[in-house]
N, C-alpha and C. Protein backbone atom coordinates (compact mmCIF):
# COMPACT_ATOMS: atom_id res chain seq x y z
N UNK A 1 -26.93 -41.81 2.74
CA UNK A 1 -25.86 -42.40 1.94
C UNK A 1 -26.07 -43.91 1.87
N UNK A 2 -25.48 -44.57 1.05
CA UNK A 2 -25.48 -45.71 1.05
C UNK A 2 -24.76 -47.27 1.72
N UNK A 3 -25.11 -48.37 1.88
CA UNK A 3 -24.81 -48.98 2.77
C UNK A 3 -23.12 -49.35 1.90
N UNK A 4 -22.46 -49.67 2.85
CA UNK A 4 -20.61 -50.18 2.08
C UNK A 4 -21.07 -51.54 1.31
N UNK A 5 -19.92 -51.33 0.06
CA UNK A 5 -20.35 -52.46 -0.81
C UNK A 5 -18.74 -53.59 -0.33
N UNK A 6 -19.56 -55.03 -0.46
CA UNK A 6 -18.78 -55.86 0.18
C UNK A 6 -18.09 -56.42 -0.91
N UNK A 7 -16.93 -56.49 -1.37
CA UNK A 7 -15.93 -57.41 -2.25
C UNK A 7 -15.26 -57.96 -2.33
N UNK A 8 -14.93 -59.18 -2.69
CA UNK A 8 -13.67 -60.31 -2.76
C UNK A 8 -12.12 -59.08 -2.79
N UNK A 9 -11.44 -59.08 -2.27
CA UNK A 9 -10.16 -58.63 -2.72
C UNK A 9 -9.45 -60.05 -2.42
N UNK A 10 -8.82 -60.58 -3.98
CA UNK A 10 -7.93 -61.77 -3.65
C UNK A 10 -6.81 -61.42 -4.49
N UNK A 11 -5.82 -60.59 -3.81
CA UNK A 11 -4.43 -60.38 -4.17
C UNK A 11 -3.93 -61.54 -3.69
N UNK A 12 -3.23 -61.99 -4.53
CA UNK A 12 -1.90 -63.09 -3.63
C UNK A 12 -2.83 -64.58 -3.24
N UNK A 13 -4.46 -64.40 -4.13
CA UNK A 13 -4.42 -65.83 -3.38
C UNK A 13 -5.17 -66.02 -1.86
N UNK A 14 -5.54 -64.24 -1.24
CA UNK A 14 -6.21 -64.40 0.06
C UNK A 14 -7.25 -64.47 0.05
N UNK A 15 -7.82 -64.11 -0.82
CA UNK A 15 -9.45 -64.26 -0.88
C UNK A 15 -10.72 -63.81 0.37
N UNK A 16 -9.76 -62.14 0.76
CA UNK A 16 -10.49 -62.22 2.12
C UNK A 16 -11.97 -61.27 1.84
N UNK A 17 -12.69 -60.86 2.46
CA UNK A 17 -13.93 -59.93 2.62
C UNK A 17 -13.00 -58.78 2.51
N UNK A 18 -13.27 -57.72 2.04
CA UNK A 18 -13.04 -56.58 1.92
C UNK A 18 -14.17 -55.47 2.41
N UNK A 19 -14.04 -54.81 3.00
CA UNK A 19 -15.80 -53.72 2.79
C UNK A 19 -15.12 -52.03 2.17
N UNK A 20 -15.83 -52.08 1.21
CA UNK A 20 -15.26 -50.61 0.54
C UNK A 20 -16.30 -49.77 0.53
N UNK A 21 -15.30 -48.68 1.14
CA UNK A 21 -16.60 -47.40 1.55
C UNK A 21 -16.81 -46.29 0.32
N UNK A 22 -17.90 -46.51 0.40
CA UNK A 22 -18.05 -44.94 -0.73
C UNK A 22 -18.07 -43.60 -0.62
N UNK A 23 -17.24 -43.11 -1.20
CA UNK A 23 -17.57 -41.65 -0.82
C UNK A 23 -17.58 -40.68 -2.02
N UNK A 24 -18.27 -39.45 -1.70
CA UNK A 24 -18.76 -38.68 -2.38
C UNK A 24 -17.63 -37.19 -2.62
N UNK A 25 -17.01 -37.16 -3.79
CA UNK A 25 -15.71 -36.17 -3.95
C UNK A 25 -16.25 -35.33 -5.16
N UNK A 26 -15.85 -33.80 -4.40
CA UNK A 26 -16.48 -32.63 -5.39
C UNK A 26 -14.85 -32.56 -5.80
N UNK A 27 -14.93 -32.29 -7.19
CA UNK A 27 -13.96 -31.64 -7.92
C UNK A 27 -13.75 -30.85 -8.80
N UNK A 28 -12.98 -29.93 -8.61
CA UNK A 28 -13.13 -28.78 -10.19
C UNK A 28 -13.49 -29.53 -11.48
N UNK A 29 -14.19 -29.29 -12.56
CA UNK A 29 -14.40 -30.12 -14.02
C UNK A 29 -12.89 -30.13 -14.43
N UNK A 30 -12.12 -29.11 -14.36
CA UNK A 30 -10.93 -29.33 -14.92
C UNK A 30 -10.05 -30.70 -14.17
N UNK A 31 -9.99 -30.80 -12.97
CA UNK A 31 -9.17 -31.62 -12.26
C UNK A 31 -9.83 -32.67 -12.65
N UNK A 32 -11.37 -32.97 -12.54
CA UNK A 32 -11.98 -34.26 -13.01
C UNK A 32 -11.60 -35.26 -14.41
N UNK A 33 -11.76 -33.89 -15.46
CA UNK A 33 -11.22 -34.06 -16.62
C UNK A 33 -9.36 -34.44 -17.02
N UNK A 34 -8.72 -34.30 -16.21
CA UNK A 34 -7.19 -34.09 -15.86
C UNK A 34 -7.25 -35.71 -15.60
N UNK A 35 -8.20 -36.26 -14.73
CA UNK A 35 -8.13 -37.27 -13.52
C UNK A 35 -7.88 -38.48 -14.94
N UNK A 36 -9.95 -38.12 -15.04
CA UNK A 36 -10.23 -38.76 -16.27
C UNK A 36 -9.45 -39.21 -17.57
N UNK A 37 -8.54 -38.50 -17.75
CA UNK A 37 -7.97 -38.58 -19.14
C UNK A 37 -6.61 -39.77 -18.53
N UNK A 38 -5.85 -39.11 -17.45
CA UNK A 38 -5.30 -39.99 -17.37
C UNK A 38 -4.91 -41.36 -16.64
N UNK A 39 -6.59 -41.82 -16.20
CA UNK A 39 -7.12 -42.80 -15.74
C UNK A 39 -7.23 -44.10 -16.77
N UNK A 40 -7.79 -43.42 -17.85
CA UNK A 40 -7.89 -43.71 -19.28
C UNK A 40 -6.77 -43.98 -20.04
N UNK A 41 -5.44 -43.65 -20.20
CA UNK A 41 -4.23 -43.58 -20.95
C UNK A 41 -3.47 -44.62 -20.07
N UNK A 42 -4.04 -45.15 -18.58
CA UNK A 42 -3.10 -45.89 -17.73
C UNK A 42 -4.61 -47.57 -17.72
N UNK A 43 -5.78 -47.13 -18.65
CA UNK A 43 -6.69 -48.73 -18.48
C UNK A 43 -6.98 -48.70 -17.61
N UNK A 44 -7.24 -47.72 -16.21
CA UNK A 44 -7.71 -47.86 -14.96
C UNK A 44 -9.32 -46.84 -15.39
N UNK A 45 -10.19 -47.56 -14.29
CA UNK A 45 -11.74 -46.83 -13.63
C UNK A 45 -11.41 -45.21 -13.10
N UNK A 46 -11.87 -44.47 -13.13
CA UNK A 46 -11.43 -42.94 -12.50
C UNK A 46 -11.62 -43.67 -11.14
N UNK A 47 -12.42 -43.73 -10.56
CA UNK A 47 -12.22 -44.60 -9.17
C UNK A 47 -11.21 -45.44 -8.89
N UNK A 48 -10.95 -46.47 -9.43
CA UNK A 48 -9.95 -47.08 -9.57
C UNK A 48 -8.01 -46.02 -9.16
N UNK A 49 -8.10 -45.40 -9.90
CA UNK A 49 -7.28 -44.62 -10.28
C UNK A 49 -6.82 -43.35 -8.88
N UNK A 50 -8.26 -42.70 -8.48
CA UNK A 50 -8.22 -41.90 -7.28
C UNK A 50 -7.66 -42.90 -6.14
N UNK A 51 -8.05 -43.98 -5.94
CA UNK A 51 -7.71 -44.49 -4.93
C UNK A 51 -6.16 -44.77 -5.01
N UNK A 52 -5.80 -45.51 -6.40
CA UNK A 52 -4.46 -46.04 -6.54
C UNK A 52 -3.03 -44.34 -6.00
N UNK A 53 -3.69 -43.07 -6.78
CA UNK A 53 -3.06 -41.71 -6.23
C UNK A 53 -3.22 -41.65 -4.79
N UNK A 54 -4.15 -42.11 -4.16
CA UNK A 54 -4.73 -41.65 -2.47
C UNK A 54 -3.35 -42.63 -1.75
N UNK A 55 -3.58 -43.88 -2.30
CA UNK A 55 -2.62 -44.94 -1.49
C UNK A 55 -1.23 -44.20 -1.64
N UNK A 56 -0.48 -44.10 -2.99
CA UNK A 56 0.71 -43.54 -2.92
C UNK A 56 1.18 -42.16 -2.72
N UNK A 57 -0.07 -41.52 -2.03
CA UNK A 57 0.31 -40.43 -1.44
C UNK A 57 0.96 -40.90 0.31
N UNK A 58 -0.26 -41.82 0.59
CA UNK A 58 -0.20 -41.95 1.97
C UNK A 58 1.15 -42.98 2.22
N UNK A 59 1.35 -43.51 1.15
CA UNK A 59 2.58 -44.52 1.93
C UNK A 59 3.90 -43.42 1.58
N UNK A 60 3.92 -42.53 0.42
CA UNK A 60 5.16 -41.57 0.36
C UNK A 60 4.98 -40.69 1.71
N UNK A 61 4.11 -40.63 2.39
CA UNK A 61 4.19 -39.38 3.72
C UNK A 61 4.38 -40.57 4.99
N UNK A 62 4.18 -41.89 4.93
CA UNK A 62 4.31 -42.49 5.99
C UNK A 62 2.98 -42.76 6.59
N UNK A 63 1.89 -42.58 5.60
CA UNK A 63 0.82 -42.92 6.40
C UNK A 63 -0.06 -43.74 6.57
N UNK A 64 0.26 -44.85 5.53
CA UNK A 64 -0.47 -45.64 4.54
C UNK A 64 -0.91 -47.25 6.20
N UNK A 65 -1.70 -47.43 6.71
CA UNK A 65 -2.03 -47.95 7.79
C UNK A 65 -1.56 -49.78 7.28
N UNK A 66 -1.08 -49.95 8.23
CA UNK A 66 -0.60 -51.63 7.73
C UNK A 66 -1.61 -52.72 7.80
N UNK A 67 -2.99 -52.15 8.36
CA UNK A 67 -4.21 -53.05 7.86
C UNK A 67 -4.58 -52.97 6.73
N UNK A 68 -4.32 -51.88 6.28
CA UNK A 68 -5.36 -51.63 4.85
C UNK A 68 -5.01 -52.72 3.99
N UNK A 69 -6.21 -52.98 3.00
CA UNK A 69 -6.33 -54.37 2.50
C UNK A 69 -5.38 -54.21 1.13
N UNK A 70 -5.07 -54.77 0.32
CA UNK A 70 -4.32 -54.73 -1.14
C UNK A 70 -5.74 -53.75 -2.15
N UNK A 71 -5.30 -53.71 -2.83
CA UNK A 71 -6.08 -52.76 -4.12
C UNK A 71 -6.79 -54.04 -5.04
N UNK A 72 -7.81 -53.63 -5.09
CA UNK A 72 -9.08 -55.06 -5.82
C UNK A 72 -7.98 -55.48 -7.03
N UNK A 73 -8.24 -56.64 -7.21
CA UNK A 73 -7.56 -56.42 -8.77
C UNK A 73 -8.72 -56.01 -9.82
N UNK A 74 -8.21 -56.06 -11.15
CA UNK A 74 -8.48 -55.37 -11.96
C UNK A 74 -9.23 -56.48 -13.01
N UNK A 75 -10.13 -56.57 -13.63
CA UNK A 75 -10.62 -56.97 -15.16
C UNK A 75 -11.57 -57.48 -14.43
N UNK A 76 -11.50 -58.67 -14.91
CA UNK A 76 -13.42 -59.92 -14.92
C UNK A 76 -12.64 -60.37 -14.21
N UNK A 77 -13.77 -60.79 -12.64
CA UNK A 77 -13.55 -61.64 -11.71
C UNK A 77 -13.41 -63.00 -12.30
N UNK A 78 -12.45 -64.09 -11.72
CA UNK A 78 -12.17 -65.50 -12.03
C UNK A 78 -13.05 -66.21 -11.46
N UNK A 79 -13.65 -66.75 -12.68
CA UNK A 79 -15.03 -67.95 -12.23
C UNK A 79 -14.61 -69.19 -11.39
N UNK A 80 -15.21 -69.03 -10.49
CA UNK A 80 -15.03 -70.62 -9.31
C UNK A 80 -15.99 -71.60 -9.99
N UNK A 81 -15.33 -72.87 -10.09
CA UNK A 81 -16.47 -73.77 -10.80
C UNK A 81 -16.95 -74.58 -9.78
């Protein structure tokens, strides 16, 4: 598998290291396609999107860990001059 890819997450201005792990998810074509479509109708990455469902599963059950970092933001990174 591959090594974790390292990314700026700067919600709020923190600008800290992030390390995001990859992982590898089998899914029915139908559920993929389900995912897909409405990943797409909300402007989010299907990745993007699985994770954003994963988080608000885990904080509606109480599980969501109070380290975990904020969610990358979204579009073209802001150029530092």
């Amino acid at each position: 598998m591959s090594e974790p890819i390292d990314e700026t997450a700067s919600a709020g201005g923190r600008g800290r290291r992030a390390e995001r792990k990859p992982v590898l998810l089998r899914l029915d074509p139908a559920v993929h396609e389900a995912l897909a479509r409405w990943a797409a109708d909300d402007l989010r990455s299907l990745n993007a999107h699985v994770e954003m469902l994963l988080r608000e599963a885990l904080k509606r059950s109480g599980r969501l860990p109070r380290d975990a970092g904020p969610l990358p933001r979204r579009g073209r990174p802001v150029k530092e001059d």
